[in-house]
Every structure is written in C-alpha cells, then in structure tokens.
C-alpha atoms as a PDB file:
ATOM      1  CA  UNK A   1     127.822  75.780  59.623  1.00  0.00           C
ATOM      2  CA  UNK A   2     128.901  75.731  63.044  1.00  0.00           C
ATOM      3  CA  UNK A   3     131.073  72.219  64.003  1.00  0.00           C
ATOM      4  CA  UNK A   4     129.730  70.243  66.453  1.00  0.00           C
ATOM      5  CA  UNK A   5     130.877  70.447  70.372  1.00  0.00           C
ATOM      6  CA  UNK A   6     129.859  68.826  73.633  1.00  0.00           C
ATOM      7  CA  UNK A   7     126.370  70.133  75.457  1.00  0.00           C
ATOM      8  CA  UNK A   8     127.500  73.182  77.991  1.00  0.00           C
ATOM      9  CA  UNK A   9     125.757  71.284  80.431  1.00  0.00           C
ATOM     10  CA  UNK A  10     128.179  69.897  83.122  1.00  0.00           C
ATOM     11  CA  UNK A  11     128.473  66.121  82.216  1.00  0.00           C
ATOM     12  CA  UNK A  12     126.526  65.813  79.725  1.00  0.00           C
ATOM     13  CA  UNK A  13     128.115  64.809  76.028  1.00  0.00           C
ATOM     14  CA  UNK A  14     125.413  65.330  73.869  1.00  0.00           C
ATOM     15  CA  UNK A  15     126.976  67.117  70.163  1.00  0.00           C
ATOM     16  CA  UNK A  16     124.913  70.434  69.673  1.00  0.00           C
ATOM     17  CA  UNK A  17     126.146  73.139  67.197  1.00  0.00           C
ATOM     18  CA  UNK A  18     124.527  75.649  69.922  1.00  0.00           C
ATOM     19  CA  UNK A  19     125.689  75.871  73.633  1.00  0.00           C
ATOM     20  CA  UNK A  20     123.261  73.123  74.727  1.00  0.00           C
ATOM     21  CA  UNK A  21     121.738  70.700  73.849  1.00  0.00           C
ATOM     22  CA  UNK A  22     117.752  70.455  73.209  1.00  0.00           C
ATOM     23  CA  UNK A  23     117.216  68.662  76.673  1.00  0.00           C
ATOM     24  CA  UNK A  24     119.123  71.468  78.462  1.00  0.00           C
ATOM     25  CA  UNK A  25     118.569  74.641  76.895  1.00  0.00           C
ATOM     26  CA  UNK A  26     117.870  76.838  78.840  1.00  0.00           C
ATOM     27  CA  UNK A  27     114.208  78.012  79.448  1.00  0.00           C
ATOM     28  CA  UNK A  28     113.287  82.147  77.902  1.00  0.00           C
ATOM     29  CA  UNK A  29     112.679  84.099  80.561  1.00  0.00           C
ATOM     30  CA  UNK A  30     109.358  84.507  81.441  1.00  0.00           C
ATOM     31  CA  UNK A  31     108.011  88.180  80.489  1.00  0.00           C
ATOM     32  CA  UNK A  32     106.789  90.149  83.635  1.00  0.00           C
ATOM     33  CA  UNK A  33     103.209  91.044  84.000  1.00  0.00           C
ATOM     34  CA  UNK A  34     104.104  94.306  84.290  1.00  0.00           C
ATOM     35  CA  UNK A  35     105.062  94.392  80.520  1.00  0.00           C
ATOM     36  CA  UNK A  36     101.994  94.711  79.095  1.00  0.00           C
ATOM     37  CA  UNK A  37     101.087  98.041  81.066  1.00  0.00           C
ATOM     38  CA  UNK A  38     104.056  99.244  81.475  1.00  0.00           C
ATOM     39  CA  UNK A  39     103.231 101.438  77.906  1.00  0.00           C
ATOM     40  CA  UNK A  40     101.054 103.656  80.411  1.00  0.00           C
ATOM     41  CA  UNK A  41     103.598 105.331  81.667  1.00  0.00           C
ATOM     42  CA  UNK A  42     104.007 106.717  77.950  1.00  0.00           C
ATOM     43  CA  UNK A  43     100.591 108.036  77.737  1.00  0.00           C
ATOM     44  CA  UNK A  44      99.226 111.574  77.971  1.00  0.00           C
ATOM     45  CA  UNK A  45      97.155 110.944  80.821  1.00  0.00           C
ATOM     46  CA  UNK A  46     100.635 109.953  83.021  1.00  0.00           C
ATOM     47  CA  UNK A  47     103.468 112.102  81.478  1.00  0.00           C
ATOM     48  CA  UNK A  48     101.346 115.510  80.673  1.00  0.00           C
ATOM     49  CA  UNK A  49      98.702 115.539  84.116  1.00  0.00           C
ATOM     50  CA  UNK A  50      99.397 112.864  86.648  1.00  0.00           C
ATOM     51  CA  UNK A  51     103.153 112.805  87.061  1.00  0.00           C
ATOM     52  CA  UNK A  52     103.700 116.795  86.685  1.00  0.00           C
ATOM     53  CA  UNK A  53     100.529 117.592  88.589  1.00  0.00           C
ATOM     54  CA  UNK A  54     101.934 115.176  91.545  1.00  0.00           C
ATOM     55  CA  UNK A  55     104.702 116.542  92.029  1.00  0.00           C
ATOM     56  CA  UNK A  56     103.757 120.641  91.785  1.00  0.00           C
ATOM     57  CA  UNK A  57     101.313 119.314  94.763  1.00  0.00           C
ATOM     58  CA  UNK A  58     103.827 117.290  96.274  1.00  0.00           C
ATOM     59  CA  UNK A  59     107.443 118.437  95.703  1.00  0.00           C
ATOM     60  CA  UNK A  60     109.372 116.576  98.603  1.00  0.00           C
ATOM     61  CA  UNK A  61     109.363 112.969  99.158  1.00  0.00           C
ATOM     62  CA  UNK A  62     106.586 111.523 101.029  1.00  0.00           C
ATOM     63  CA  UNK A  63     108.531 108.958 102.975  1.00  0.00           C
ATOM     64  CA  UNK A  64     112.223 111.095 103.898  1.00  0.00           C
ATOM     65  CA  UNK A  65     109.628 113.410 105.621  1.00  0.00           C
ATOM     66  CA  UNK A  66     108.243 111.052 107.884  1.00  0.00           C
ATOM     67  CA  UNK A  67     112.094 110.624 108.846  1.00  0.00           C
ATOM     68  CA  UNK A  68     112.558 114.144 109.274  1.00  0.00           C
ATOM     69  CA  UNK A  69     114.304 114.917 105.857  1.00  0.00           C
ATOM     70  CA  UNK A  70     113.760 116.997 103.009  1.00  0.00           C
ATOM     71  CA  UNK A  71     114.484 115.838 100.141  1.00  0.00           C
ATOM     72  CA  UNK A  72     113.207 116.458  96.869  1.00  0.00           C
ATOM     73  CA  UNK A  73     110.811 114.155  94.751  1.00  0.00           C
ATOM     74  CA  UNK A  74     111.440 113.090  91.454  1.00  0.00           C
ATOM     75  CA  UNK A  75     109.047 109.988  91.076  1.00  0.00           C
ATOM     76  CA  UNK A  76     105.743 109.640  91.098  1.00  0.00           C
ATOM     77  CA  UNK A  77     104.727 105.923  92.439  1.00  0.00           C
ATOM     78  CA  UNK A  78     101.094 104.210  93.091  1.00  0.00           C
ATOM     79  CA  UNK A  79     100.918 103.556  97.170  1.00  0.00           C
ATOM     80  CA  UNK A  80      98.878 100.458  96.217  1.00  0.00           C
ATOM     81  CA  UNK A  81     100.088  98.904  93.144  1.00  0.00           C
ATOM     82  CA  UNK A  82      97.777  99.156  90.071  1.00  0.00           C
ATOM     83  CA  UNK A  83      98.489  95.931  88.739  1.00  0.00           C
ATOM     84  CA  UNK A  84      96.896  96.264  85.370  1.00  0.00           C
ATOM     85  CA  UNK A  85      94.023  97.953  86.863  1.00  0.00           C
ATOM     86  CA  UNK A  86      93.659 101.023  84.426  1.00  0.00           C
ATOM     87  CA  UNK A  87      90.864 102.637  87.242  1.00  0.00           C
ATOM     88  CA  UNK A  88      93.434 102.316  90.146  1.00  0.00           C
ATOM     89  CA  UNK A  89      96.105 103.434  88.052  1.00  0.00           C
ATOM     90  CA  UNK A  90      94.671 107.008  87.307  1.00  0.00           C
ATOM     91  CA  UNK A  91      93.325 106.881  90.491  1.00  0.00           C
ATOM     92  CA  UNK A  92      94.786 110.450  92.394  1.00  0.00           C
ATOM     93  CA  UNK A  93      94.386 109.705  95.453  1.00  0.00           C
ATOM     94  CA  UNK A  94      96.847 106.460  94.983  1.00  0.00           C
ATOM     95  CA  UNK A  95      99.579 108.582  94.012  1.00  0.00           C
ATOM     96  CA  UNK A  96     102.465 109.997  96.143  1.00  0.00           C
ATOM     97  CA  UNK A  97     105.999 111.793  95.145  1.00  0.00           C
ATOM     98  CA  UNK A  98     109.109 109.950  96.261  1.00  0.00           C
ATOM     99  CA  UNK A  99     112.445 110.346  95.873  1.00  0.00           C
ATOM    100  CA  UNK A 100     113.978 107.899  93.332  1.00  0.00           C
ATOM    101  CA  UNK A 101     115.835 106.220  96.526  1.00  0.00           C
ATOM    102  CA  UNK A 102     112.826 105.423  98.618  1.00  0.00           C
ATOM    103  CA  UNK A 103     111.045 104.564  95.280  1.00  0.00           C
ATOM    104  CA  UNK A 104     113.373 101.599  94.674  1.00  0.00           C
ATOM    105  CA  UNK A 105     113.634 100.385  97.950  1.00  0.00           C
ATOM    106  CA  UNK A 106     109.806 100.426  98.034  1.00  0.00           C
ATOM    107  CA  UNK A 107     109.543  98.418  94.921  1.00  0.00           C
ATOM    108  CA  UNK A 108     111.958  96.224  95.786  1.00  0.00           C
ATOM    109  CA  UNK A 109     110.304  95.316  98.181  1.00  0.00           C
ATOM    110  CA  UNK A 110     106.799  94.631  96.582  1.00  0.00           C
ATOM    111  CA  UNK A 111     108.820  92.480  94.339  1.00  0.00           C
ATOM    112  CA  UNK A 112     110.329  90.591  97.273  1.00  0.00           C
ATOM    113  CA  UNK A 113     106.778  90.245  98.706  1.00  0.00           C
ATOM    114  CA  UNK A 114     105.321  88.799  95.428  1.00  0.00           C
ATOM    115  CA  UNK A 115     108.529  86.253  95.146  1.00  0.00           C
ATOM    116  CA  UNK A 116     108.044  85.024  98.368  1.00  0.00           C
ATOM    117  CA  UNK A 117     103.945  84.270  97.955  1.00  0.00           C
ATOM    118  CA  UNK A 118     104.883  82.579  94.223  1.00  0.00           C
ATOM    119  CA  UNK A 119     107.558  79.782  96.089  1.00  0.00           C
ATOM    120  CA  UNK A 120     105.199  79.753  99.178  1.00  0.00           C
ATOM    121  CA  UNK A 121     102.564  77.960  96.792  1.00  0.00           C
END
C-alpha cells in the first residue's frame, strides 16, 4: 500500500494515497462527440469509394487553388460537417480534397467556432 501524502492541490492538507484528494481530483475528460462516429472513417463505404473516388476526381487541393497554388490533396474533408449525420456524411457533393495543411487549419477552426458558442452560453 501506498503511504499517505498531502492532497496535490495547492494548500490543501488533506492525506490521500493518490495525487489528490476526493474533493479535488481532477474531473475525466469529457469524450468528444465525434467519438462515436469517428469508426466511419474505417468503413468500406469511406476508405474503398468515397475517399479514393474524391481524390481521382479531385487530385489538388481545393483551397491552395483558390490562392493560386498547386498542391496536391491527400485528405478528403466534409465542407459542412456531418456531425453524426450518417446521410450528410456519404453525401458526395459535401466532399472536397485538401491538402493535409489547409485540412487542419480548417478544422481548427470549426473547433474554435464550436468552443466559442459552448462558453458564449
């Protein structure tokens, strides 16, 4: 058995044999929505006709051309976000081929976006 030692917690002196004590342990983190469809990705329908077909019709990055540079794609991303919406998510016409630079900056910034309305509440 571990010995006991002081809460982690700055001031407190509650004896805890882990890092804190019940009244400040820390919180899990919350699991993203995203989790639960994220499997998708893994199916068939996305890794042997949507992704592949995407980007045979749409090698080059959708949003370095509209800058002017060519640059090749290597992710497929939903313009609109599916969210768990399995129609929207096979959905061809949302798709477009980015390259895996202007894919994270664009998802980034979704998830900025969707902090931002959560503390806004």
């Amino acid at each position: 058995m571990k010995p006991l030692r002081p809460c982690r917690h700055p001031g407190c002196s509650a004896l805890t044999r882990e890092g804190y004590c019940d009244r400040h342990k820390p919180k899990p983190a919350a699991r993203r929505a995203s989790a639960e469809y994220h499997a998708w990705y893994s199916l068939p329908v996305w890794t042997d006709d949507l992704r592949p077909t995407q980007l045979l019709l749409e090698p080059w990055c959708r949003e370095c051309a509209k800058r002017g540079i060519r640059t090749r794609a290597t992710v497929v991303d939903h313009v609109e976000p599916h969210c768990g919406d399995w129609a929207r998510f096979i959905e061809r016409a949302n798709l477009q081929s980015l390259c895996k630079r202007c894919h994270d900056r664009k998802t980034a910034l979704e998830q900025a976006g969707k902090r931002r309305k959560r503390t806004s509440r």
